[in-house]
C-alpha atoms as a PDB file:
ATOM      1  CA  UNK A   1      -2.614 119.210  17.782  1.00  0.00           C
ATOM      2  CA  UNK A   2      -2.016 121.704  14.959  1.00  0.00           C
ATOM      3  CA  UNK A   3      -1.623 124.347  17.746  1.00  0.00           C
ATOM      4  CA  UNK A   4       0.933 122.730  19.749  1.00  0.00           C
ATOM      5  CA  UNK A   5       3.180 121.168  17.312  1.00  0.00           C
ATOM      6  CA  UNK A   6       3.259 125.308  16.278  1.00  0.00           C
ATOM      7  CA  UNK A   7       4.098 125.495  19.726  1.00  0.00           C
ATOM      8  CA  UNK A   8       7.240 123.375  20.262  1.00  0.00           C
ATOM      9  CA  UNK A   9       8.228 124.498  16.472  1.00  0.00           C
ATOM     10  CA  UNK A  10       8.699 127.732  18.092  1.00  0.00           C
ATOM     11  CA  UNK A  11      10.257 126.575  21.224  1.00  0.00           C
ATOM     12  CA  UNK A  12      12.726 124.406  18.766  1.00  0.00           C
ATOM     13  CA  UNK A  13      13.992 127.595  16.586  1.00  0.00           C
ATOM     14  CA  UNK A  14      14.521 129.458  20.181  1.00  0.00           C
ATOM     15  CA  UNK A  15      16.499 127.119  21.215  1.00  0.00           C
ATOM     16  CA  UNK A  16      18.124 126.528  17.803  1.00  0.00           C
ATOM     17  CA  UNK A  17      18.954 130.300  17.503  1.00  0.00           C
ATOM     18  CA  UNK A  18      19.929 130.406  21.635  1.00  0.00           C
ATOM     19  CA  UNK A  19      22.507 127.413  21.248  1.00  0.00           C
ATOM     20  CA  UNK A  20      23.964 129.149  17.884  1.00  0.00           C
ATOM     21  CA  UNK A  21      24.319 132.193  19.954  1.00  0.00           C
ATOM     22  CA  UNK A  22      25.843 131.083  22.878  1.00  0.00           C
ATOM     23  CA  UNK A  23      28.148 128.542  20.786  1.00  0.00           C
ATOM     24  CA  UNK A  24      29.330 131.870  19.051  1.00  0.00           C
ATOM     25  CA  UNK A  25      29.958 134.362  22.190  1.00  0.00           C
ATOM     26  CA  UNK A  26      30.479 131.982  24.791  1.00  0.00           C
ATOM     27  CA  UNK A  27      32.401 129.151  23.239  1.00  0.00           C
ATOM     28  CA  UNK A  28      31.691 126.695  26.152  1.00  0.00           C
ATOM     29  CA  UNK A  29      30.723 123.353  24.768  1.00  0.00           C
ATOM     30  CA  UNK A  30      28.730 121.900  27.751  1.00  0.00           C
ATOM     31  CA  UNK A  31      25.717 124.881  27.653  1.00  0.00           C
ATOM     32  CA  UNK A  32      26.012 124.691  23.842  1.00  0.00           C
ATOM     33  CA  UNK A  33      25.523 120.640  23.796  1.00  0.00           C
ATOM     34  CA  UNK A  34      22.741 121.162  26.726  1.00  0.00           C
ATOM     35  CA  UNK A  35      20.634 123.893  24.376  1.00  0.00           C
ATOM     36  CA  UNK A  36      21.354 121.823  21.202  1.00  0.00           C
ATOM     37  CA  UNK A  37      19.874 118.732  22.793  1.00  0.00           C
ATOM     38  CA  UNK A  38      16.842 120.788  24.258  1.00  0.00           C
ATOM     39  CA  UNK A  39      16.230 121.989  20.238  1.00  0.00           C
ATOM     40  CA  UNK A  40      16.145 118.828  19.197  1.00  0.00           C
ATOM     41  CA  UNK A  41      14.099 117.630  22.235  1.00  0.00           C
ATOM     42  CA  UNK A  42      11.168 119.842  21.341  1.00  0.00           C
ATOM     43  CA  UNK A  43      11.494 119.511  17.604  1.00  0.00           C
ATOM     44  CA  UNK A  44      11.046 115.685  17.955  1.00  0.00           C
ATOM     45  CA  UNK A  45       7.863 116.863  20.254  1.00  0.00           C
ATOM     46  CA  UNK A  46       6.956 118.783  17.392  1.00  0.00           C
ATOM     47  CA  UNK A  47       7.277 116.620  14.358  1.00  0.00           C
ATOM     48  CA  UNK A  48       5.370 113.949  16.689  1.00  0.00           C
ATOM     49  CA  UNK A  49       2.165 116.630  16.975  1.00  0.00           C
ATOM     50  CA  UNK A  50       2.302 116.911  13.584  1.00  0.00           C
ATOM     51  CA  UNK A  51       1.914 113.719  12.215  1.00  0.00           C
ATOM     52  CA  UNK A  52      -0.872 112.828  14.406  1.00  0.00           C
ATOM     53  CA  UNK A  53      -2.213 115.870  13.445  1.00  0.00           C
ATOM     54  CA  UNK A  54      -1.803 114.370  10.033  1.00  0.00           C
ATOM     55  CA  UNK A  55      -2.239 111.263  10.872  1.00  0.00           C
ATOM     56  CA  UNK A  56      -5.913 111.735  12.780  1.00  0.00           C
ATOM     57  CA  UNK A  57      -6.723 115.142  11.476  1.00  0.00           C
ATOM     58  CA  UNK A  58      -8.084 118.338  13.371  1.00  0.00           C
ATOM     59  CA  UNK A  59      -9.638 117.803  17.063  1.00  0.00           C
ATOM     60  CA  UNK A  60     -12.284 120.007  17.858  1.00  0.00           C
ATOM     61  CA  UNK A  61      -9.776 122.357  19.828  1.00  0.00           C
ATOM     62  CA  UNK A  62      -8.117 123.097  16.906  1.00  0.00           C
ATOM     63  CA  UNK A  63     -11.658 124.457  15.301  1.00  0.00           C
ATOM     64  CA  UNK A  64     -12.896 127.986  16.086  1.00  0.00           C
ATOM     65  CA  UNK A  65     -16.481 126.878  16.449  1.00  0.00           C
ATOM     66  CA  UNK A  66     -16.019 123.885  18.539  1.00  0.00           C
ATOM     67  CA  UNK A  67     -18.190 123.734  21.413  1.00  0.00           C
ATOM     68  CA  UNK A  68     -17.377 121.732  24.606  1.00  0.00           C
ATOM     69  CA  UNK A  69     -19.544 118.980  24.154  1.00  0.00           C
ATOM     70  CA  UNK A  70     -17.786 118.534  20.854  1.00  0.00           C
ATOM     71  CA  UNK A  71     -14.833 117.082  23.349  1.00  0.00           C
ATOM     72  CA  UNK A  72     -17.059 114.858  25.395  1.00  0.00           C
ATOM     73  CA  UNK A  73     -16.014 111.223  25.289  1.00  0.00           C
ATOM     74  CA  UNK A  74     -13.801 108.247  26.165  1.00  0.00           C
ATOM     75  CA  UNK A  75     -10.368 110.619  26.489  1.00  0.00           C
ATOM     76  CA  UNK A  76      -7.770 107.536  26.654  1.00  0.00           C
ATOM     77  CA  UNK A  77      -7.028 104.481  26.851  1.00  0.00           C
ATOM     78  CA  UNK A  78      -4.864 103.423  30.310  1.00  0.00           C
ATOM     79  CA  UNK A  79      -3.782  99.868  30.977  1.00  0.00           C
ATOM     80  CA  UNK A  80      -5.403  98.415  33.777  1.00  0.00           C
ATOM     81  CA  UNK A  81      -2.331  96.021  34.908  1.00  0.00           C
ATOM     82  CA  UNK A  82       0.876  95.972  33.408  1.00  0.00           C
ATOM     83  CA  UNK A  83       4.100  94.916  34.810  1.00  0.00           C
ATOM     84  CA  UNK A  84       6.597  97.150  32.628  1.00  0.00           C
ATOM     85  CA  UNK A  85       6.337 100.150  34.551  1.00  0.00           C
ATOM     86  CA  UNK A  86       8.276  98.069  37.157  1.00  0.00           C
ATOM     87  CA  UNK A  87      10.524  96.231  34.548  1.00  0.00           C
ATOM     88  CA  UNK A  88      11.681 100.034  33.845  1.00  0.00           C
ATOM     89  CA  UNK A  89      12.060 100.905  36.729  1.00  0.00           C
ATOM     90  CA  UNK A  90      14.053  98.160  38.073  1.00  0.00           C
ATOM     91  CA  UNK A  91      16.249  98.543  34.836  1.00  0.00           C
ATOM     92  CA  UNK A  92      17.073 102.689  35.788  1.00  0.00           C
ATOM     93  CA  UNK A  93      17.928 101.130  38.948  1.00  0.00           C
ATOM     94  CA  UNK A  94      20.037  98.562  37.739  1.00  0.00           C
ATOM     95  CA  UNK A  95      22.017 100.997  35.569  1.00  0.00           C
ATOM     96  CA  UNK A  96      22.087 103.858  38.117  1.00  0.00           C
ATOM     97  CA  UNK A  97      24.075 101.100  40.469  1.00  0.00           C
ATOM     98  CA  UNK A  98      25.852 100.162  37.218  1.00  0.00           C
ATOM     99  CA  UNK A  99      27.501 103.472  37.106  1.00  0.00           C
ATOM    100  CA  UNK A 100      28.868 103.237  40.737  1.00  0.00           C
ATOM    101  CA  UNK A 101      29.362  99.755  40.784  1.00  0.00           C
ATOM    102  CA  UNK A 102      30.786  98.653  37.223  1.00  0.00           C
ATOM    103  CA  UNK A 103      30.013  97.877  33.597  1.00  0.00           C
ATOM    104  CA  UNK A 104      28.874  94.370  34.154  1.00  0.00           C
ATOM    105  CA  UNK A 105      25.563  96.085  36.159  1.00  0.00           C
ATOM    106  CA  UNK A 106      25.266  98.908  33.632  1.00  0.00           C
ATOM    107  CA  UNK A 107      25.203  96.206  30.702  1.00  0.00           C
ATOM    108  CA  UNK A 108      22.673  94.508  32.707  1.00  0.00           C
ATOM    109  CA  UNK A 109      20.623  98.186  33.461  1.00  0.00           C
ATOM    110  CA  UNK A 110      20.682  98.464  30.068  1.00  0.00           C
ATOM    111  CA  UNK A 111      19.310  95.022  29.112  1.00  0.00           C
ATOM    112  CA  UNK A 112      16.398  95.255  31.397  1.00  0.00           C
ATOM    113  CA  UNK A 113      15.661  98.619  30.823  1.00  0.00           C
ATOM    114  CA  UNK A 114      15.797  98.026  26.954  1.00  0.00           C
ATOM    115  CA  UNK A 115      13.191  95.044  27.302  1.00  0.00           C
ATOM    116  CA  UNK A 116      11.023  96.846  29.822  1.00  0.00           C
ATOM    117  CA  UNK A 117      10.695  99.971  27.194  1.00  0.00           C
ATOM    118  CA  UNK A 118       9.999  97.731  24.340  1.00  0.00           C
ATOM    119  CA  UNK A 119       7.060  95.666  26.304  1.00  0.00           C
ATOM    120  CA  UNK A 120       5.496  98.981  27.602  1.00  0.00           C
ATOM    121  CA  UNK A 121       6.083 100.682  24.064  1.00  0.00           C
ATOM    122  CA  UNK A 122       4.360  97.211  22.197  1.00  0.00           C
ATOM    123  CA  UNK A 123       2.002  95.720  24.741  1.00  0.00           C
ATOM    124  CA  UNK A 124      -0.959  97.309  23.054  1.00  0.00           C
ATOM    125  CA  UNK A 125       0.250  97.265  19.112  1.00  0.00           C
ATOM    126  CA  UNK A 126      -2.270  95.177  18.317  1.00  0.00           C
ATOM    127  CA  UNK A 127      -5.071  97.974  19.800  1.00  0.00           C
ATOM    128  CA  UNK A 128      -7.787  99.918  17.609  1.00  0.00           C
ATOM    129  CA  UNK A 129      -6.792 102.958  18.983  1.00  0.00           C
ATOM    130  CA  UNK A 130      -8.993 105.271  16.655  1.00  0.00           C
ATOM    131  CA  UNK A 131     -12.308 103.808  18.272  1.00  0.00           C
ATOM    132  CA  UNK A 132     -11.117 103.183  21.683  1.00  0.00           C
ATOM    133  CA  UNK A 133     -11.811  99.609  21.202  1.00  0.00           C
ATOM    134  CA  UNK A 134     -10.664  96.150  23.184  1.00  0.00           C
ATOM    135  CA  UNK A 135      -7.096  95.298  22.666  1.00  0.00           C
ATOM    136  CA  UNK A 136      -7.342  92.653  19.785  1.00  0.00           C
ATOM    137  CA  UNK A 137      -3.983  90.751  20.574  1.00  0.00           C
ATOM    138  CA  UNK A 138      -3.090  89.063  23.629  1.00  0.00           C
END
């Protein structure tokens, strides 16, 4: 991950330098908030790869004399049945219609879509992740 957390570091400071620019010459706020948020955007992605770079150490792509096999094995875990995909996606909905319709629906958008991020964000927590293991919680 040491590679591509070098990667969106780069991407960040070009968009960093691009937003300074075009805040300076252009002086149009929208395409200066839309590249400032974009900078940040990949310098969260990058500060992420880092610390499980830190966090888990080098993977064999990030040696030079990995071999393939060296990458053979379980590659993630995916959850077989969940219902907070939905839960999301009903709360985007909910909020989308909130915008046309009024606040009362966005407040609710926001509500489901708040508790439907926070159950597919935490319905594993409990997981050894390092080994790939069974979920230990309920």
């Amino acid at each position: 991950m040491k590679t591509e957390a070098r990667l969106f570091t780069g991407v960040a400071v070009f968009f960093a330098l691009t937003a300074a620019g075009y805040g300076w010459w252009a002086a149009e706020p929208a395409g200066t908030a839309a590249l400032a948020v974009t900078c940040l955007t990949a310098a969260l992605i990058a500060f992420f790869l880092r610390v499980q770079h830190r966090r888990r150490g080098p993977r064999a792509q990030d040696r030079q004399d990995a071999e393939v096999v060296d990458t053979a094995g379980p590659l993630a875990f995916f959850s077989p049945h969940s219902p907070w995909p939905v839960v999301v996606a009903l709360g985007a909905v909910l909020l989308a219609l909130g915008v046309v319709l009024g606040l009362w629906l966005v407040l609710m958008g926001f509500g489901v879509l708040g508790c439907g991020v926070l159950g597919l964000v935490f319905q594993h927590a409990g997981r050894d992740d390092e080994r790939g293991g069974a979920p230990t919680g309920p």
